[in-house]
Protein backbone atom coordinates (compact mmCIF):
# COMPACT_ATOMS: atom_id res chain seq x y z
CA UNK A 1 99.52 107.73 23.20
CA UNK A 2 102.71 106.56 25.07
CA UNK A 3 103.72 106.88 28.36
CA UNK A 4 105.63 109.78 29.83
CA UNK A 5 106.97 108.42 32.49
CA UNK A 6 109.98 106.35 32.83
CA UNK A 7 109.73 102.89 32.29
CA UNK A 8 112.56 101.11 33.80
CA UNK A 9 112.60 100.02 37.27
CA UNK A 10 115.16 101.67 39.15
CA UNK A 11 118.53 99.45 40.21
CA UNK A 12 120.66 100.30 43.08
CA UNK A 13 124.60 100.42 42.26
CA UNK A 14 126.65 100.56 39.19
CA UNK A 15 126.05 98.52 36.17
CA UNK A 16 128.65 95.19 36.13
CA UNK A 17 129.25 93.92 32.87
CA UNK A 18 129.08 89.62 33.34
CA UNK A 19 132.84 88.05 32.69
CA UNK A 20 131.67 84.91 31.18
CA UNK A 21 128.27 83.93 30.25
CA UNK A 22 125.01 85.27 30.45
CA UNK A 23 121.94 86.21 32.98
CA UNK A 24 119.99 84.07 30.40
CA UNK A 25 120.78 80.95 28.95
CA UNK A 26 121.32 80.85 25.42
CA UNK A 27 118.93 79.04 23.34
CA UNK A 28 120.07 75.94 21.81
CA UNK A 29 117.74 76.24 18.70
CA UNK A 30 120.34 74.56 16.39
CA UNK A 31 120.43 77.07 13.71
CA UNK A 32 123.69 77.86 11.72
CA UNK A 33 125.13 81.44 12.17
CA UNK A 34 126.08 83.14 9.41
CA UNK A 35 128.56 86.18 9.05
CA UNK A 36 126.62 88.91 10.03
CA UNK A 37 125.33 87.02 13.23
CA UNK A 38 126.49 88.51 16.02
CA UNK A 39 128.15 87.01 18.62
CA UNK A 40 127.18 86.61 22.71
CA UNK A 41 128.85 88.88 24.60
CA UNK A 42 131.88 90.51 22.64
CA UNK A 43 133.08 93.50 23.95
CA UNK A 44 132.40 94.71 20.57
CA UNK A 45 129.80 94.24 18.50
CA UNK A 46 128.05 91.99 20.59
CA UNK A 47 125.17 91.58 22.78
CA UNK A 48 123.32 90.02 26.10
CA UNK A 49 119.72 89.06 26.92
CA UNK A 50 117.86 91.58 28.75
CA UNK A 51 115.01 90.63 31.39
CA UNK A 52 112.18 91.96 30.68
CA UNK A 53 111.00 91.95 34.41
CA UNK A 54 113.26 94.95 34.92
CA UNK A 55 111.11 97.39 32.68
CA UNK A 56 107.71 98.58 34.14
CA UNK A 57 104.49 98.64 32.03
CA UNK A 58 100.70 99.71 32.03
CA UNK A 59 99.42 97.57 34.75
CA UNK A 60 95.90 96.58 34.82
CA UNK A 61 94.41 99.52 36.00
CA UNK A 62 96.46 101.72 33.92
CA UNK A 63 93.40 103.38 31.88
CA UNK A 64 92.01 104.61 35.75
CA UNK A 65 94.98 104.61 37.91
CA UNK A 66 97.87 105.45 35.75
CA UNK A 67 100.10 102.38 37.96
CA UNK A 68 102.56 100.75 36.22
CA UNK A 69 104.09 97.50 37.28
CA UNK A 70 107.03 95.02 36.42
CA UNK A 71 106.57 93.19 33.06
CA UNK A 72 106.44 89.52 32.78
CA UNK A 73 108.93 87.99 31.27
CA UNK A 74 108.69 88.12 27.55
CA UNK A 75 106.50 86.39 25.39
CA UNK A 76 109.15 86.30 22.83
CA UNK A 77 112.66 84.59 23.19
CA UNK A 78 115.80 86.19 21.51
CA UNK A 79 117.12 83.97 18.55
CA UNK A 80 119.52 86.07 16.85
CA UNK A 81 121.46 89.84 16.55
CA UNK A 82 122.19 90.38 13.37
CA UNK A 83 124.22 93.47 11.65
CA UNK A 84 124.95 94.12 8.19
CA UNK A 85 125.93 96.93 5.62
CA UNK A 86 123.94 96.39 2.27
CA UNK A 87 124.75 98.69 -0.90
CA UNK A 88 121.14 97.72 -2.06
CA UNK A 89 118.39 98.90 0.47
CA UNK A 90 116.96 96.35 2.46
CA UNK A 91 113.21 96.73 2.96
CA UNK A 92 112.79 93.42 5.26
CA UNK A 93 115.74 91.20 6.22
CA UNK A 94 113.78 88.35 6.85
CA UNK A 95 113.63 88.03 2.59
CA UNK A 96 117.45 87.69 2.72
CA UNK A 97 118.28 83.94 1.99
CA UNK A 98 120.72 84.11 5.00
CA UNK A 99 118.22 85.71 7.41
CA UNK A 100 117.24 83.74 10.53
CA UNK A 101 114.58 83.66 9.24
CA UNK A 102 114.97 81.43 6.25
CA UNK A 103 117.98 79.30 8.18
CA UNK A 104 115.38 78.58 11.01
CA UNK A 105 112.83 77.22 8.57
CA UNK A 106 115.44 75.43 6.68
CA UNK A 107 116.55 73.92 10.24
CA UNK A 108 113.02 72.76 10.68
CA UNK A 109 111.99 75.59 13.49
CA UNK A 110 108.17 76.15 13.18
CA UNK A 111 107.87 79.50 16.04
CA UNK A 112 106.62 82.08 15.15
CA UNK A 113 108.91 84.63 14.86
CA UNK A 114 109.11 88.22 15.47
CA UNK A 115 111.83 90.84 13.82
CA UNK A 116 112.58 93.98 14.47
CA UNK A 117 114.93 95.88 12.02
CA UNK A 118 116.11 99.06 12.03
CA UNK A 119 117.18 100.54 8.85
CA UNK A 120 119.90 102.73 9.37
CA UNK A 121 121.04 102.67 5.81
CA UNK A 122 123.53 101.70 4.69
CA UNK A 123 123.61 99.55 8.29
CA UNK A 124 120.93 97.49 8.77
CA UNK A 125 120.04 95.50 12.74
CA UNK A 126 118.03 92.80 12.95
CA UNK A 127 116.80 91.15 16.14
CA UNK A 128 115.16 87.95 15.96
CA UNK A 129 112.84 86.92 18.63
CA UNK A 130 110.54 83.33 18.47
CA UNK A 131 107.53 83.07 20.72
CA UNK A 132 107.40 81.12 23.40
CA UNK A 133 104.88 78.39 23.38
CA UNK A 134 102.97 79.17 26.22
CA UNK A 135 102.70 82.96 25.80
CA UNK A 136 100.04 83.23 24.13
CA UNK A 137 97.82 80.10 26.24
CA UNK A 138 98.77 81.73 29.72
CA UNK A 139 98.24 85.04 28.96
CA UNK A 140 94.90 86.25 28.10
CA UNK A 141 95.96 90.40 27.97
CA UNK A 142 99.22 89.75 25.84
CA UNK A 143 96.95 87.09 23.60
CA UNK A 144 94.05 89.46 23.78
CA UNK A 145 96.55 92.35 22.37
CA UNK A 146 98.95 90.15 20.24
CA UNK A 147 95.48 88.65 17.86
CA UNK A 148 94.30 91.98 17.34
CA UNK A 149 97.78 93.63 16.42
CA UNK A 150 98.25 90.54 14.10
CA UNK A 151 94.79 91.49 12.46
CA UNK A 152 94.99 94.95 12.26
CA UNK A 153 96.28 96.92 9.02
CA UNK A 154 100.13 98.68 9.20
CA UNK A 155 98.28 101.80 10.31
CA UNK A 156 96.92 100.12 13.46
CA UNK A 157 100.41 98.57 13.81
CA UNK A 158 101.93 101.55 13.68
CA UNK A 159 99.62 103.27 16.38
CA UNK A 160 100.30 100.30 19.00
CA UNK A 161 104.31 99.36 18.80
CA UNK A 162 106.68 100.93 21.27
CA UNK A 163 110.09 100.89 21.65
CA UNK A 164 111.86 102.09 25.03
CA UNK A 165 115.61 102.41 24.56
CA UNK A 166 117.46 102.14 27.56
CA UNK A 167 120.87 103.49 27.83
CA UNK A 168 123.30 101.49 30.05
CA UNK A 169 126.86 103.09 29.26
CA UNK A 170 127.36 106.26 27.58
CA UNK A 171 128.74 109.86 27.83
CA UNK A 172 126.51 112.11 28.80
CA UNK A 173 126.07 113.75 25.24
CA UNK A 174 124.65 110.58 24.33
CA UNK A 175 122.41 110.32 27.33
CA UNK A 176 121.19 113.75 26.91
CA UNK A 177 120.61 113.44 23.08
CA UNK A 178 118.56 109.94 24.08
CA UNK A 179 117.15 110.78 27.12
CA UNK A 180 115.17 108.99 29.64
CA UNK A 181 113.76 105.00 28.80
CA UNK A 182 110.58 106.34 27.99
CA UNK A 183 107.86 103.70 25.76
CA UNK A 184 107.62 105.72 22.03
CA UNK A 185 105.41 104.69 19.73
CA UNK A 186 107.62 104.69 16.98
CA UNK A 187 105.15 104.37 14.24
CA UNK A 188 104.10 108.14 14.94
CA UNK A 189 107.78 109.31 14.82
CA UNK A 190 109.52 106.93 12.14
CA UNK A 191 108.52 105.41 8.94
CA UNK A 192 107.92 101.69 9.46
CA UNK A 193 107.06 99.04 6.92
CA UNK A 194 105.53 95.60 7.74
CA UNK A 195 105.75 92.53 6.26
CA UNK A 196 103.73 89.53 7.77
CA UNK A 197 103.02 85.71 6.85
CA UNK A 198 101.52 83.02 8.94
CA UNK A 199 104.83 82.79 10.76
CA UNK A 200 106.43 85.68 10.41
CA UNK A 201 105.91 89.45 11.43
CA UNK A 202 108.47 92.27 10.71
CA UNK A 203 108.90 95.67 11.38
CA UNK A 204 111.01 97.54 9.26
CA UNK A 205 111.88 100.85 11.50
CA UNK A 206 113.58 104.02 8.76
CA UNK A 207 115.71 105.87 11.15
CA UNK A 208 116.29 108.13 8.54
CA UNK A 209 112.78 108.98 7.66
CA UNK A 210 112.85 111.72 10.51
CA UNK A 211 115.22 114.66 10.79
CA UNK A 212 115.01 114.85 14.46
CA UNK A 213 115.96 110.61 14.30
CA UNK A 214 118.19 111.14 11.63
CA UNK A 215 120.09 113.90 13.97
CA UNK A 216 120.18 111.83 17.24
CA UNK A 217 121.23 108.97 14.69
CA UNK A 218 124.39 111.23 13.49
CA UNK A 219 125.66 111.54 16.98
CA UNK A 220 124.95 108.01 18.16
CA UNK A 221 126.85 106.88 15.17
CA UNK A 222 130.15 108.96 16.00
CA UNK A 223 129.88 107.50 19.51
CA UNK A 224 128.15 103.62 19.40
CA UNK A 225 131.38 101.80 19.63
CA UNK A 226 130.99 103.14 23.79
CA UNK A 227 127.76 102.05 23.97
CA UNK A 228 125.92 99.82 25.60
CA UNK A 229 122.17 100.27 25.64
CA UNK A 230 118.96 97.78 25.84
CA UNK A 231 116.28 97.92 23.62
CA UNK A 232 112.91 96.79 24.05
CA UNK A 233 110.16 96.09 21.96
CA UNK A 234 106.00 95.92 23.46
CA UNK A 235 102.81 96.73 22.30
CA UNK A 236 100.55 99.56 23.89
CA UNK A 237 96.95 98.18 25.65
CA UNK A 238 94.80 100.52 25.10
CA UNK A 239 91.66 99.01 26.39
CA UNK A 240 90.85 96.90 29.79
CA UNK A 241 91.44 93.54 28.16
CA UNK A 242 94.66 94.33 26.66
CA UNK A 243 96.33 95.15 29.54
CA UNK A 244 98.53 94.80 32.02
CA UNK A 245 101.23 94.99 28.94
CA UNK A 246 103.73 92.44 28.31
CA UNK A 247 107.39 92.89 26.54
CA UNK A 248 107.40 91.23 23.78
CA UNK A 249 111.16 90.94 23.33
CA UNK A 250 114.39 92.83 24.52
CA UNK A 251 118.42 92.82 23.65
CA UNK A 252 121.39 94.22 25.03
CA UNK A 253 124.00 95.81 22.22
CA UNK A 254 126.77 95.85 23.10
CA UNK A 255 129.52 98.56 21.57
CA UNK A 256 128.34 98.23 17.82
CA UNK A 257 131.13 99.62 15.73
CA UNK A 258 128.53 100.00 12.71
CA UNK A 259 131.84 101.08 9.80
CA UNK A 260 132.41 97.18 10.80
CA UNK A 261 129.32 95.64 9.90
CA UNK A 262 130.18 93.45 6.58
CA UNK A 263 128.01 93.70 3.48
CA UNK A 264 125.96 91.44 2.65
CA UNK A 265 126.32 92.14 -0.81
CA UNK A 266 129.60 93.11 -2.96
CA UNK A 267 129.79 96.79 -3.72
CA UNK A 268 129.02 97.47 -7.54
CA UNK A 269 131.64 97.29 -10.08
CA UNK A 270 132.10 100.59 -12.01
CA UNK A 271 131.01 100.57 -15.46
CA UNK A 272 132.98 100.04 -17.84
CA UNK A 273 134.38 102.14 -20.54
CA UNK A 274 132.00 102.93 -23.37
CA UNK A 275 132.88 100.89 -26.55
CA UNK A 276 133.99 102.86 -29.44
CA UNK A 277 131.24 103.34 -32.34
CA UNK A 278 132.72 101.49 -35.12
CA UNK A 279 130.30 103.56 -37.76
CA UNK A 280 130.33 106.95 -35.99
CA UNK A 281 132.05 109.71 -38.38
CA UNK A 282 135.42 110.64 -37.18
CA UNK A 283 135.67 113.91 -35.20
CA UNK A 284 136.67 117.07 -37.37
CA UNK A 285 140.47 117.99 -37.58
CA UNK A 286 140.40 121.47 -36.02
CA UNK A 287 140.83 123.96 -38.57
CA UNK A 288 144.09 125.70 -38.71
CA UNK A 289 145.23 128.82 -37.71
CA UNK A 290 145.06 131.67 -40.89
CA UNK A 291 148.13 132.93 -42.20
CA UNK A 292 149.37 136.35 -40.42
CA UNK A 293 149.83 138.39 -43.47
């Protein structure tokens, strides 16, 4: 089950949004943005990389001794933030022929990559995250975790992802509605829907599967355009050799104004006007009035 407690490290002093730039350099992976990639740091509708070494996790003696400690950094890099609208409803965005996905393959990147997407219907967010090449070789917990999460059915998935959300700038309704960054296993609470290939996993997160999500959804809507929050993706060790727990990836958004998200397809035409029946029988004259004698 998840964790109770809170999982971010505590900071002294207010948070300071950066000027220019980035606490992380940005990745020079050479592929293409499209219109719906969102952009570094805009004040709206953007977003920043998050260290992961700020959230705490089940260290290695979690299962006895309940201690949690710092993350490492994460196995996964951020690629891309993507938002859209879509009429049609997206199951995975990674089958888009725009998606990162598909530009990074046509660009020639081999990672593996990682997306999460929350379906928020008619908006759709899609963070792209590409593992780093020596996550899996250094780490024998996170590879240890990461094989058998890979193996396992969407059931298993679904009983080992976590989410913490982290809220960074908000009123206070928000912050209550949210609450504290506590890890939820999201599978238990939310529909999710996987698709995986050889180098590719995604996980398709319904927010509006659940009426309790689909409430807190309604007022983070009304009020996202003040937000800034983190978000943070990790799987749950459950046994000795899965742990201590690494992130695997994390973003910063940044005051998402989702009514501006473009579509990524055209809204249907209406239909058009039936065509007349050339050989249906004209309609009967209606019969006039009688006399008044």
């Amino acid at each position: 089950m998840a964790d109770d407690d809170d999982a971010h490290c505590p900071k002294e002093g207010p948070y300071v949004k950066p000027s220019k730039g980035s606490v992380m350099p940005k990745i020079p992976h050479g592929v293409p943005p499209v219109f719906h990639t969102l952009h570094l740091l805009d004040d709206e509708n953007g977003w920043d990389y998050v260290d992961a070494t700020e959230f705490n996790v089940r260290g290695k003696g979690y299962l006895t001794d309940k201690i949690k400690v710092a993350s490492l950094p994460s196995a996964f890099e951020l690629a891309e933030f993507s938002g859209f609208s879509s009429v049609e409803r997206v199951r995975f965005t990674s089958e888009l022929p725009d998606s990162y996905y598909m530009r990074a393959r046509a660009a020639g990147r081999k990672q593996f990559i990682f997306v999460m997407h929350f379906d928020l219907n008619p908006m759709h967010v899609a963070i792209s995250f590409e593992l780093l090449g020596d996550a899996i070789e250094k780490d024998a917990a996170f590879e240890t975790c990461w094989k058998r999460f890979l193996s396992g059915d969407d059931e298993y998935k679904n009983k080992r992802i976590k989410l913490i959300t982290s809220i960074v700038e908000a009123s206070w309704i928000v912050r209550r509605t949210v609450g504290k960054p506590v890890p939820a296993l999201i599978g238990n609470k939310l529909k999710c829907h996987w698709r995986q290939t050889e180098d590719l996993l995604e996980c398709t997160c319904d927010v509006t599967s659940s009426m309790a999500a689909a409430a807190i959804l309604s007022v983070i809507k009304s009020a996202c355009k003040n937000i800034v929050c983190d978000l943070v993706v990790l799987l749950e060790g459950q046994q000795e050799d899965e742990l201590p727990e690494r992130i695997i990836g994390c973003a910063r958004a940044i005051h998402h104004d989702l009514a501006k998200y473009q579509y990524v397809d055209k809204p249907a035409d209406k239909p058009a006007d039936k065509p007349a029946d050339k050989h249906a029988k004209p309609a009967d004259k209606p019969a006039k009035p009688a006399d008044k004698p």
